[in-house]
C-alpha atoms as a PDB file:
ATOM      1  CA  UNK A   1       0.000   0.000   0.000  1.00  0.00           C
ATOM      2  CA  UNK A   2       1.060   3.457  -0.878  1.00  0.00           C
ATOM      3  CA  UNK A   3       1.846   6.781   1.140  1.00  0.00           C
ATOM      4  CA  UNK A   4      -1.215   8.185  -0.945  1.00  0.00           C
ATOM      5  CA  UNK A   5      -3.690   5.371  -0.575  1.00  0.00           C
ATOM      6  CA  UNK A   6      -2.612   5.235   3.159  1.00  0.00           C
ATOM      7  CA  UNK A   7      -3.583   8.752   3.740  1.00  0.00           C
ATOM      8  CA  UNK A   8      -7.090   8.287   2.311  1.00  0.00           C
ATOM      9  CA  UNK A   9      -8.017   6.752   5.551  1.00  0.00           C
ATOM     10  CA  UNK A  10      -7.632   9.989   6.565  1.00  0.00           C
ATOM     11  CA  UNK A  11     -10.750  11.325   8.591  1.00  0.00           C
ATOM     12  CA  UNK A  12     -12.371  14.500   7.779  1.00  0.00           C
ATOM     13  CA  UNK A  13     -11.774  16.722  10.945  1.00  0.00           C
ATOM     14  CA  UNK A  14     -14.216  19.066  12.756  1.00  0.00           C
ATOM     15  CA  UNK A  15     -11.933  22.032  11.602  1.00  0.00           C
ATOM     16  CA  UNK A  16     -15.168  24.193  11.305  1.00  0.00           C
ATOM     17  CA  UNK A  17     -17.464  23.075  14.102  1.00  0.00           C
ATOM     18  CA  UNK A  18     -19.901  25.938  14.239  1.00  0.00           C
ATOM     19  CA  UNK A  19     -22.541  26.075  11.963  1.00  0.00           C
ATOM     20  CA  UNK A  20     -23.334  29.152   9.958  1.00  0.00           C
ATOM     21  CA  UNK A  21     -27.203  29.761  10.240  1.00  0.00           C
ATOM     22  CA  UNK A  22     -27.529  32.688   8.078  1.00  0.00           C
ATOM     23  CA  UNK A  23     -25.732  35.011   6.289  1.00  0.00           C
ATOM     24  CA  UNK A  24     -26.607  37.892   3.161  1.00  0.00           C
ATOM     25  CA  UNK A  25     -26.480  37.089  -0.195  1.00  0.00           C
ATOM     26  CA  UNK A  26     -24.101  39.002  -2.864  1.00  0.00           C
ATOM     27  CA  UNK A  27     -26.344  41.290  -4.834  1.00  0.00           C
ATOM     28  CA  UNK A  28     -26.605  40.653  -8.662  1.00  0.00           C
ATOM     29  CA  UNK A  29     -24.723  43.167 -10.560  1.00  0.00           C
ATOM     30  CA  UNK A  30     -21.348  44.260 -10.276  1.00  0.00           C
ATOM     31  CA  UNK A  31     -19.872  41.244  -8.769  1.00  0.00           C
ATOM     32  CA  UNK A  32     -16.779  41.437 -10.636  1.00  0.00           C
ATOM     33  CA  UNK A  33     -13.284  42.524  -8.036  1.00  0.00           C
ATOM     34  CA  UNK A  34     -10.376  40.778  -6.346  1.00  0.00           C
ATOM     35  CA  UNK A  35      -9.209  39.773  -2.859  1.00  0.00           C
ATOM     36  CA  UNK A  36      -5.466  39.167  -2.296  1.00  0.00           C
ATOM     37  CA  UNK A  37      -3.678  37.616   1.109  1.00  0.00           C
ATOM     38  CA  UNK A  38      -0.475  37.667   2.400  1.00  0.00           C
ATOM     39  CA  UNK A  39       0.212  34.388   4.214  1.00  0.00           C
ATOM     40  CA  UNK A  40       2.177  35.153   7.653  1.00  0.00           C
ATOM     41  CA  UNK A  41       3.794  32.075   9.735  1.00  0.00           C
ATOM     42  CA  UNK A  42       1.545  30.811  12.702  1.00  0.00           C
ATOM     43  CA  UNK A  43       3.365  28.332  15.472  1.00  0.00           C
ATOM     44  CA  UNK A  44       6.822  28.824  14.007  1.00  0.00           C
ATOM     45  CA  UNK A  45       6.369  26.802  10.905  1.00  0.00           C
ATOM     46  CA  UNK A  46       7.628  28.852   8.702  1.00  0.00           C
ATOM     47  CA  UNK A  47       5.168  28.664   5.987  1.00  0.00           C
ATOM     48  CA  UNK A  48       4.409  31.600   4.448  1.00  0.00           C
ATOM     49  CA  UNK A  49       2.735  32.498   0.919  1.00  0.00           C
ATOM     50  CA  UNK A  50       0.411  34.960  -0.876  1.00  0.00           C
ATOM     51  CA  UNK A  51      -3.518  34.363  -2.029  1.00  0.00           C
ATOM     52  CA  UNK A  52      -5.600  35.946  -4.355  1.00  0.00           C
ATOM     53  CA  UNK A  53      -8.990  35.418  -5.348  1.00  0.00           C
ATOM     54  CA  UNK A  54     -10.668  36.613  -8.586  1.00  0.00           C
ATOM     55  CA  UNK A  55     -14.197  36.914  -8.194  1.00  0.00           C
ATOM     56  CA  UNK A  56     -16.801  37.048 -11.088  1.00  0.00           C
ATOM     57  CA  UNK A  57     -20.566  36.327  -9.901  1.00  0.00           C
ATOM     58  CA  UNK A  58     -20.323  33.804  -7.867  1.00  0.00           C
ATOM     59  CA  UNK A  59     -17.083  32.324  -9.540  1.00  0.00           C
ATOM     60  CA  UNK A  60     -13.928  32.619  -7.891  1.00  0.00           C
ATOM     61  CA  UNK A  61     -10.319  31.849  -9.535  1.00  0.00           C
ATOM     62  CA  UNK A  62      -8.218  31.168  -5.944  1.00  0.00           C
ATOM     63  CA  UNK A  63      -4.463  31.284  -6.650  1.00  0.00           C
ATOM     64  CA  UNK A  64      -2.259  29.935  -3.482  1.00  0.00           C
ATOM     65  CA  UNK A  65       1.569  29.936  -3.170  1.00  0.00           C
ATOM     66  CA  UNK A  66       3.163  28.929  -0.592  1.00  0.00           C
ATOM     67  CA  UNK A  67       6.698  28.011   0.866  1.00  0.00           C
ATOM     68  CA  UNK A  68       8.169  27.209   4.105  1.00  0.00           C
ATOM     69  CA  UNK A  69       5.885  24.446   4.899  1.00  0.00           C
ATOM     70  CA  UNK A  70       6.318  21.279   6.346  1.00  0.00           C
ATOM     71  CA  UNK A  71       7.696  19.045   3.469  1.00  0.00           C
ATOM     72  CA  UNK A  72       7.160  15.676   3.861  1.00  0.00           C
ATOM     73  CA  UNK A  73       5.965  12.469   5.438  1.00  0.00           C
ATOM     74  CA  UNK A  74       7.627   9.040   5.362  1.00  0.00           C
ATOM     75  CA  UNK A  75       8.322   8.870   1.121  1.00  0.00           C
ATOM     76  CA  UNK A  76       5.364  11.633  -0.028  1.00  0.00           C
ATOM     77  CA  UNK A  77       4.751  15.201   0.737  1.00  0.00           C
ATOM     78  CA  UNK A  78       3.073  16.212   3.438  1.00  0.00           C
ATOM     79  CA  UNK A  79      -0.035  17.545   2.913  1.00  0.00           C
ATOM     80  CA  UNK A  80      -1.737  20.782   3.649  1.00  0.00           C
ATOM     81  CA  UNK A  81      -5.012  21.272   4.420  1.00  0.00           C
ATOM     82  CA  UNK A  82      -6.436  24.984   3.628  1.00  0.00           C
ATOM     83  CA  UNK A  83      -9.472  26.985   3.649  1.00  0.00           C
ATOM     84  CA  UNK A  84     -11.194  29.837   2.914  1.00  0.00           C
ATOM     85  CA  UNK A  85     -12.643  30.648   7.181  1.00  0.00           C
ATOM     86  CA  UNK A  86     -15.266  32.950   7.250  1.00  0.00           C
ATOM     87  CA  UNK A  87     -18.070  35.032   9.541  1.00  0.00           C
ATOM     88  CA  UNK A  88     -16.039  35.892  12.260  1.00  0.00           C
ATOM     89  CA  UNK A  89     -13.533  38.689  13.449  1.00  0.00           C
ATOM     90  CA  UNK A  90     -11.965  38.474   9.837  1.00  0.00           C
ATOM     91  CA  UNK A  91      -8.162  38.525  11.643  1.00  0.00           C
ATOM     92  CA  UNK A  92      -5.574  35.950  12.439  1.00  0.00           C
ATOM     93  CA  UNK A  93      -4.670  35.534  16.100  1.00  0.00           C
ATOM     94  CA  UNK A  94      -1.407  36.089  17.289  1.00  0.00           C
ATOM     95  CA  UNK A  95       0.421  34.169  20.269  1.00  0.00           C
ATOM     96  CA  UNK A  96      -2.156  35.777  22.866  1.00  0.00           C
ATOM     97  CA  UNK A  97      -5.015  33.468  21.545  1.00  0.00           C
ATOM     98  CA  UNK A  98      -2.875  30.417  23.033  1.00  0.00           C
ATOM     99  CA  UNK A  99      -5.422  30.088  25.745  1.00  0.00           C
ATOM    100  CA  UNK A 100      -3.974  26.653  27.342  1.00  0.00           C
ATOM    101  CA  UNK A 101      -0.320  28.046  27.772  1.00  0.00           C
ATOM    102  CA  UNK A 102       1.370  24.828  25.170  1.00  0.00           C
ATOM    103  CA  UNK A 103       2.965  27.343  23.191  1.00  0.00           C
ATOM    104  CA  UNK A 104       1.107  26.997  20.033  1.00  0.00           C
ATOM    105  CA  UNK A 105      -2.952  28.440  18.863  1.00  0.00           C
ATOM    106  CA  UNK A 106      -4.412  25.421  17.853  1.00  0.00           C
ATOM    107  CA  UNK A 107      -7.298  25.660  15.627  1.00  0.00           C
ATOM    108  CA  UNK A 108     -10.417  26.473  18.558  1.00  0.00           C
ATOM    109  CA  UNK A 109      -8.508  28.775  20.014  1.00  0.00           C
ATOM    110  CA  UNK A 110      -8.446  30.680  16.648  1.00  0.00           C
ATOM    111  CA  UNK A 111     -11.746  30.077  15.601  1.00  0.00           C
ATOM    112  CA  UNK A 112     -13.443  33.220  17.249  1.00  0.00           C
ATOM    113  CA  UNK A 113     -10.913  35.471  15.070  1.00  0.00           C
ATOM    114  CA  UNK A 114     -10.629  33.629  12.101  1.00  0.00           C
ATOM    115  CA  UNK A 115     -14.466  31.505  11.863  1.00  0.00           C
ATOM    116  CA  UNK A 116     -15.455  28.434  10.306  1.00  0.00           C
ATOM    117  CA  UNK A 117     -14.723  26.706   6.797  1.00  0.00           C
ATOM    118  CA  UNK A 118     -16.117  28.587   4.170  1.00  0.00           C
ATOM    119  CA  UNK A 119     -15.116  26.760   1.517  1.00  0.00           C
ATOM    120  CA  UNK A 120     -12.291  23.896   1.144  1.00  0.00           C
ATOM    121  CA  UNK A 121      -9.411  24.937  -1.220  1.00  0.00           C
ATOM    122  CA  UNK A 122      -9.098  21.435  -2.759  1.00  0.00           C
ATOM    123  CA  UNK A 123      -7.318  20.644  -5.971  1.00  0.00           C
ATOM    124  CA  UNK A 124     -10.749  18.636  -7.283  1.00  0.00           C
ATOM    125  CA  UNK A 125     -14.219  17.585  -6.208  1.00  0.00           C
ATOM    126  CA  UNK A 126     -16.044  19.441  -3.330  1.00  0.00           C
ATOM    127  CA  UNK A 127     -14.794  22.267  -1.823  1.00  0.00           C
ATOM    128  CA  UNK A 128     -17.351  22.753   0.787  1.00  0.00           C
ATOM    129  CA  UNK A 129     -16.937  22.027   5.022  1.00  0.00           C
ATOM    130  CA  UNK A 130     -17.242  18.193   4.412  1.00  0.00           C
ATOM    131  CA  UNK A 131     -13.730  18.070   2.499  1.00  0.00           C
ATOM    132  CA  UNK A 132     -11.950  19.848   5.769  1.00  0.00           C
ATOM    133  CA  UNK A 133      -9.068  17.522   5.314  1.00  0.00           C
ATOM    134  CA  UNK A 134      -9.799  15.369   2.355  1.00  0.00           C
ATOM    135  CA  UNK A 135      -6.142  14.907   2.538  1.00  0.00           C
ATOM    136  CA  UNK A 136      -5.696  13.395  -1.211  1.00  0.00           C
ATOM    137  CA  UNK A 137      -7.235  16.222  -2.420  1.00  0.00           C
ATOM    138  CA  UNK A 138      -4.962  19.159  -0.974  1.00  0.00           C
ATOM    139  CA  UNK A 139      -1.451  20.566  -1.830  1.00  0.00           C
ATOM    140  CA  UNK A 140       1.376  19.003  -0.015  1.00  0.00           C
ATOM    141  CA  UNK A 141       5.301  19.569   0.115  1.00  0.00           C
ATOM    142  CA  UNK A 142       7.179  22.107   1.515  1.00  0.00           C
ATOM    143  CA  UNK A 143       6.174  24.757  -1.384  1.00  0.00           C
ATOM    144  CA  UNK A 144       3.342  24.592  -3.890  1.00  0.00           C
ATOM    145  CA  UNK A 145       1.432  26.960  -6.457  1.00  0.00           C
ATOM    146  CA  UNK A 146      -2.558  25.936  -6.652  1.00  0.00           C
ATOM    147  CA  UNK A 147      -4.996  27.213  -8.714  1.00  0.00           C
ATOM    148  CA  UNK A 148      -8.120  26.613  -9.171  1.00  0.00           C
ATOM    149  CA  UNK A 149     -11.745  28.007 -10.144  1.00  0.00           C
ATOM    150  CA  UNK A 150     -14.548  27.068  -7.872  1.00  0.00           C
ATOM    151  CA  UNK A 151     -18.181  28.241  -7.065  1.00  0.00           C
ATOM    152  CA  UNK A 152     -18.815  29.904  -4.019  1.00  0.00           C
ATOM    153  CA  UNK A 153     -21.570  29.676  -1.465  1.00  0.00           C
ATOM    154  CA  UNK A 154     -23.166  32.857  -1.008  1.00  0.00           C
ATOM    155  CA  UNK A 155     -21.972  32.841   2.474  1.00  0.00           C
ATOM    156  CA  UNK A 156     -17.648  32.591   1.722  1.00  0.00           C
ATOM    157  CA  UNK A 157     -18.989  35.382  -0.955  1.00  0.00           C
ATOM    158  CA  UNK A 158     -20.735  37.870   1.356  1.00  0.00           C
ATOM    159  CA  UNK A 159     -17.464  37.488   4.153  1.00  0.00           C
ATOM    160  CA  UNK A 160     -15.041  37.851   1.290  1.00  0.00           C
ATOM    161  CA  UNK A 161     -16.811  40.716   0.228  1.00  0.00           C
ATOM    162  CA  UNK A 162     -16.911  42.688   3.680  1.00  0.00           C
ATOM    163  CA  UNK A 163     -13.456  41.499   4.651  1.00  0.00           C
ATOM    164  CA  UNK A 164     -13.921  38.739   7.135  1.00  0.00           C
ATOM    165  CA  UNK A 165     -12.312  36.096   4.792  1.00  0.00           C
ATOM    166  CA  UNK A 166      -9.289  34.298   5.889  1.00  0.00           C
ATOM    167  CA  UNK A 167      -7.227  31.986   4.289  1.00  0.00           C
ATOM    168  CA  UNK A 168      -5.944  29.814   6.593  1.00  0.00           C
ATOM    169  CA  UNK A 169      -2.998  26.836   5.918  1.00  0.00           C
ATOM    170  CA  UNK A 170      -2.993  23.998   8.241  1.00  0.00           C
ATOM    171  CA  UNK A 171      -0.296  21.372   9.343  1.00  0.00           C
ATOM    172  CA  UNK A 172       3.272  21.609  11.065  1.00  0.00           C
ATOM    173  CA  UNK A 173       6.427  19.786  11.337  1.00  0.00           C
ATOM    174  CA  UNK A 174       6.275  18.821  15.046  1.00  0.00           C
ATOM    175  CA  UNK A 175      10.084  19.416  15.145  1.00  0.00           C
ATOM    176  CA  UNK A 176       9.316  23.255  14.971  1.00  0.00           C
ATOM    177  CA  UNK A 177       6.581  22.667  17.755  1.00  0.00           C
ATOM    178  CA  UNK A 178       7.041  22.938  21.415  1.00  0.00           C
ATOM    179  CA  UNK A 179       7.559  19.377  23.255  1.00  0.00           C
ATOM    180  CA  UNK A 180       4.566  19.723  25.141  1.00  0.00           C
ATOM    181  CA  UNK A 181       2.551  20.683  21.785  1.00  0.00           C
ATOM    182  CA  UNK A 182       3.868  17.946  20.019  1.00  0.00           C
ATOM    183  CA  UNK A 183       3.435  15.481  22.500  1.00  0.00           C
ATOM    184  CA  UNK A 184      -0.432  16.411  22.089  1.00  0.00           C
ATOM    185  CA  UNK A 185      -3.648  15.023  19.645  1.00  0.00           C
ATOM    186  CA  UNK A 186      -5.779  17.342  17.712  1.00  0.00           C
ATOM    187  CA  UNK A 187      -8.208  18.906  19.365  1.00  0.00           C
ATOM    188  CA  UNK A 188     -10.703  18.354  16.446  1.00  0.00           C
ATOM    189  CA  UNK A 189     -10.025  14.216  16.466  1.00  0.00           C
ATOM    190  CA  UNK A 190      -8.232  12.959  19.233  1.00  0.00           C
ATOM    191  CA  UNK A 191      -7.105   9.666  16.984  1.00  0.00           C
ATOM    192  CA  UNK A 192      -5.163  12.813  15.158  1.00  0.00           C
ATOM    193  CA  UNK A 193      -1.684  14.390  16.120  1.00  0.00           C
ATOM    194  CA  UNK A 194      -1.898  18.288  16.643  1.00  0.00           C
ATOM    195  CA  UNK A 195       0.803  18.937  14.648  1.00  0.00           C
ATOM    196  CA  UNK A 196      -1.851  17.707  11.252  1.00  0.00           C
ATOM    197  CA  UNK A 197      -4.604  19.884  12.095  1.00  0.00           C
ATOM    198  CA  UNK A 198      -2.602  23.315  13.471  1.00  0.00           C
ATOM    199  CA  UNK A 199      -2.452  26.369  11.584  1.00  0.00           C
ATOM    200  CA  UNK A 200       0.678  26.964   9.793  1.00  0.00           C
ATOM    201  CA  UNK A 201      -0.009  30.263   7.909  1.00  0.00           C
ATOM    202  CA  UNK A 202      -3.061  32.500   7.788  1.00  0.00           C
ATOM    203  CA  UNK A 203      -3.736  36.215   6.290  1.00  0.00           C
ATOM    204  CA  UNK A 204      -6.977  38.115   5.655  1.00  0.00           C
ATOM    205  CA  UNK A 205      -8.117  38.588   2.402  1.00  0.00           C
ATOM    206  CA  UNK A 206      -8.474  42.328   1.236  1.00  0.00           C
ATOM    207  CA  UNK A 207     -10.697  43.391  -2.077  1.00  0.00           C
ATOM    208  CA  UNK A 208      -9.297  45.496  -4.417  1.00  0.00           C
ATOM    209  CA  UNK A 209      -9.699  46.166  -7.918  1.00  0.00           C
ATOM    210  CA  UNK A 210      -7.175  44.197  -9.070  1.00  0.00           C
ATOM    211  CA  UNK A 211      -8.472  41.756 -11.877  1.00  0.00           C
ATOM    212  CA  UNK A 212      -5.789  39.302 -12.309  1.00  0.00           C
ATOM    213  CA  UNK A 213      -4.320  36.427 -10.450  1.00  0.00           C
ATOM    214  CA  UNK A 214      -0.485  35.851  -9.940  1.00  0.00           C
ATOM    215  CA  UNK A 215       1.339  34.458 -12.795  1.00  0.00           C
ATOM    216  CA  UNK A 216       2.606  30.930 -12.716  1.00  0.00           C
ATOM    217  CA  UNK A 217      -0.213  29.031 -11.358  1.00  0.00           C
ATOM    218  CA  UNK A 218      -0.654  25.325 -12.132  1.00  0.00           C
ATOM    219  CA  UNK A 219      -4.482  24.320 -12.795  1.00  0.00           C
ATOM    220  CA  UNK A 220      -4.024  21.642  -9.768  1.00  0.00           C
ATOM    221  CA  UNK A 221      -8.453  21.184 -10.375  1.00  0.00           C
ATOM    222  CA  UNK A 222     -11.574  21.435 -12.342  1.00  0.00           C
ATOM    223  CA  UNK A 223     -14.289  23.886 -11.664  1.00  0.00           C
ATOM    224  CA  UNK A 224     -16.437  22.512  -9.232  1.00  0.00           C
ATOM    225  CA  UNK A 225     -20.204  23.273  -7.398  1.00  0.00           C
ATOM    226  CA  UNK A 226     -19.750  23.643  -3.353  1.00  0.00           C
ATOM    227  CA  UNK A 227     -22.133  23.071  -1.243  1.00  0.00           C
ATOM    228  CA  UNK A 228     -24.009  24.982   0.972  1.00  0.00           C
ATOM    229  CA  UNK A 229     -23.603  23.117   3.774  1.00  0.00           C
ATOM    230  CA  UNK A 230     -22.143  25.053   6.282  1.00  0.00           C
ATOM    231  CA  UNK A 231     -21.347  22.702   9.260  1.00  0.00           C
ATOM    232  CA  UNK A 232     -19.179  19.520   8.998  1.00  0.00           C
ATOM    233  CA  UNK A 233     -19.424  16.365   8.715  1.00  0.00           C
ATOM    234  CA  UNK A 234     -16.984  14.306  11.458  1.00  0.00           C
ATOM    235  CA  UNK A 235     -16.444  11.170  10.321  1.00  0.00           C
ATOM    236  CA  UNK A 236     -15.293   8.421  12.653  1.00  0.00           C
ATOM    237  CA  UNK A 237     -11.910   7.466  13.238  1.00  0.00           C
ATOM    238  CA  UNK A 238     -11.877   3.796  12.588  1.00  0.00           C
ATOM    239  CA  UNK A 239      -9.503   0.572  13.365  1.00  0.00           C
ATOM    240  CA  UNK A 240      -6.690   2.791  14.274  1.00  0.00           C
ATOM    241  CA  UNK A 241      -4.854   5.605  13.406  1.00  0.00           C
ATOM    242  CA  UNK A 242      -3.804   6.461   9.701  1.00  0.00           C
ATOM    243  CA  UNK A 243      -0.159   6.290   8.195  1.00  0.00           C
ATOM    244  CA  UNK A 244       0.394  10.120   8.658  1.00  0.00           C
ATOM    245  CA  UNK A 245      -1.274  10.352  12.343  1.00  0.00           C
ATOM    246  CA  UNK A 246       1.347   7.367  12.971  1.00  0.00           C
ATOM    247  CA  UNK A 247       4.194   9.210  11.490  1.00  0.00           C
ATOM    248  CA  UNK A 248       3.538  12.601  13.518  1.00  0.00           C
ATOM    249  CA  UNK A 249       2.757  10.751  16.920  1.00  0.00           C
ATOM    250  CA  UNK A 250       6.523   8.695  16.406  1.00  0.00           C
ATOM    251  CA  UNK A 251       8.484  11.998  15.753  1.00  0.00           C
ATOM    252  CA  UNK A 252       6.358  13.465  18.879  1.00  0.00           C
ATOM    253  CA  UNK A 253       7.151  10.469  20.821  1.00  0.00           C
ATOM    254  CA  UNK A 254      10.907  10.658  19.895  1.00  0.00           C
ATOM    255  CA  UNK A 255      11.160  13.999  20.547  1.00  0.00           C
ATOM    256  CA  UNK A 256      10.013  13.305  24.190  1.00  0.00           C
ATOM    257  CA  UNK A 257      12.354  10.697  24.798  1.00  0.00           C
ATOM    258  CA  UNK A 258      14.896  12.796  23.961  1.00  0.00           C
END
């Protein structure tokens, strides 16, 4: 069995646990502008990047790059989950929002500045909540250009609209985590290591009237319907843990030892 079949087992993760119950719809009209991010390192792992999204209707072209990240697991890259988070503060928390004193924000504590999955930045398929960490479907490696044009859900276009849009990068090299972090599980799946679920890189998405996305992109997937689902679905963990949460938990473990 392969690194890549082994990581389907994968489960999706709660990443986005509150549900949205309502939010405004775009108007029809002029519905044509541009968002763009710059990435900034959360939790020392030095991933950083830019984003830019292209919006026409409710069509969005989403251009990532990113570099610094976490490169690989056992003989594949490892992969990065990342979103579109929406409906909340619209910021990314700094070191303050580490609320448990472990040296790291883990996902719930930056929820209440960042908010829940808007849409899944995938490289095919769904892009909605329920593909939080489809994990054969995301970039992976230590850098990566994605492109990729998606519909949006009248919710991720309303907070990328008015600002509150975040793109947010997830999963660190436990190496660059403290001991007592590393030693931890998720706190979305506790059959998952924290260091595959924490945020790596996040920045707020500003419009402008810029109508072009960064040159260079690869088209890494096909245009694609989300849905408007705005919880998640968690699925269960099963037998055991999967190839990667192995992988993470043994460098964790080794790094205790030490």
């Amino acid at each position: 069995m392969n690194t890549k079949t082994r990581l389907l087992a994968v489960p999706a993760l709660a990443l986005g646990a509150l549900a949205l119950s309502s939010a405004p719809a775009l108007a029809h009209g002029d519905d044509s502008w541009s968002g763009q991010a710059t990435l900034g390192t959360m939790n020392n792992s030095g991933t950083t990047g830019q984003a830019m999204v292209d919006v026409h209707g409710m069509d969005a072209t989403v251009t990532v790059n990113v570099s610094g990240a976490a490169e690989t697991f056992m003989d594949g890259p490892f992969p990065h989950a990342q979103h579109i988070h929406i409906a909340a503060q619209g910021t990314c928390p700094g070191p303050d929002a580490d609320t448990d004193g472990d040296g790291v924000v883990n996902t719930t504590e930056g929820h209440p500045f960042y908010g829940h999955i808007g849409t899944s930045l995938t490289t095919e398929g769904d892009t909605s909540a329920d593909s939080a960490l489809a994990v054969e479907r995301f970039p992976g490696g230590s850098s990566y250009t994605y492109e990729r044009t998606l519909e949006l859900t009248p919710e991720t276009a309303a907070s990328l609209k008015d600002g509150s849009a975040v793109v947010v990068v997830h999963g660190v090299d436990p190496e660059r985590m403290p001991e007592a972090a590393a030693a931890k599980m998720s706190d979305l799946d506790p059959a998952l290591p924290a260091a595959a679920t924490l945020p790596a890189a996040c920045g707020t998405l500003a419009a402008s009237q810029m109508a072009a996305t960064p040159e260079g992109g690869a088209a890494t997937g096909i245009e694609a319907g989300a849905s408007n689902s705005a919880g998640l679905t968690v699925a269960g963990a099963g037998a055991g843990l999967t190839a990667l949460a192995l992988g993470i938990a043994a460098v964790a473990r080794r790094r205790t030892r030490a």
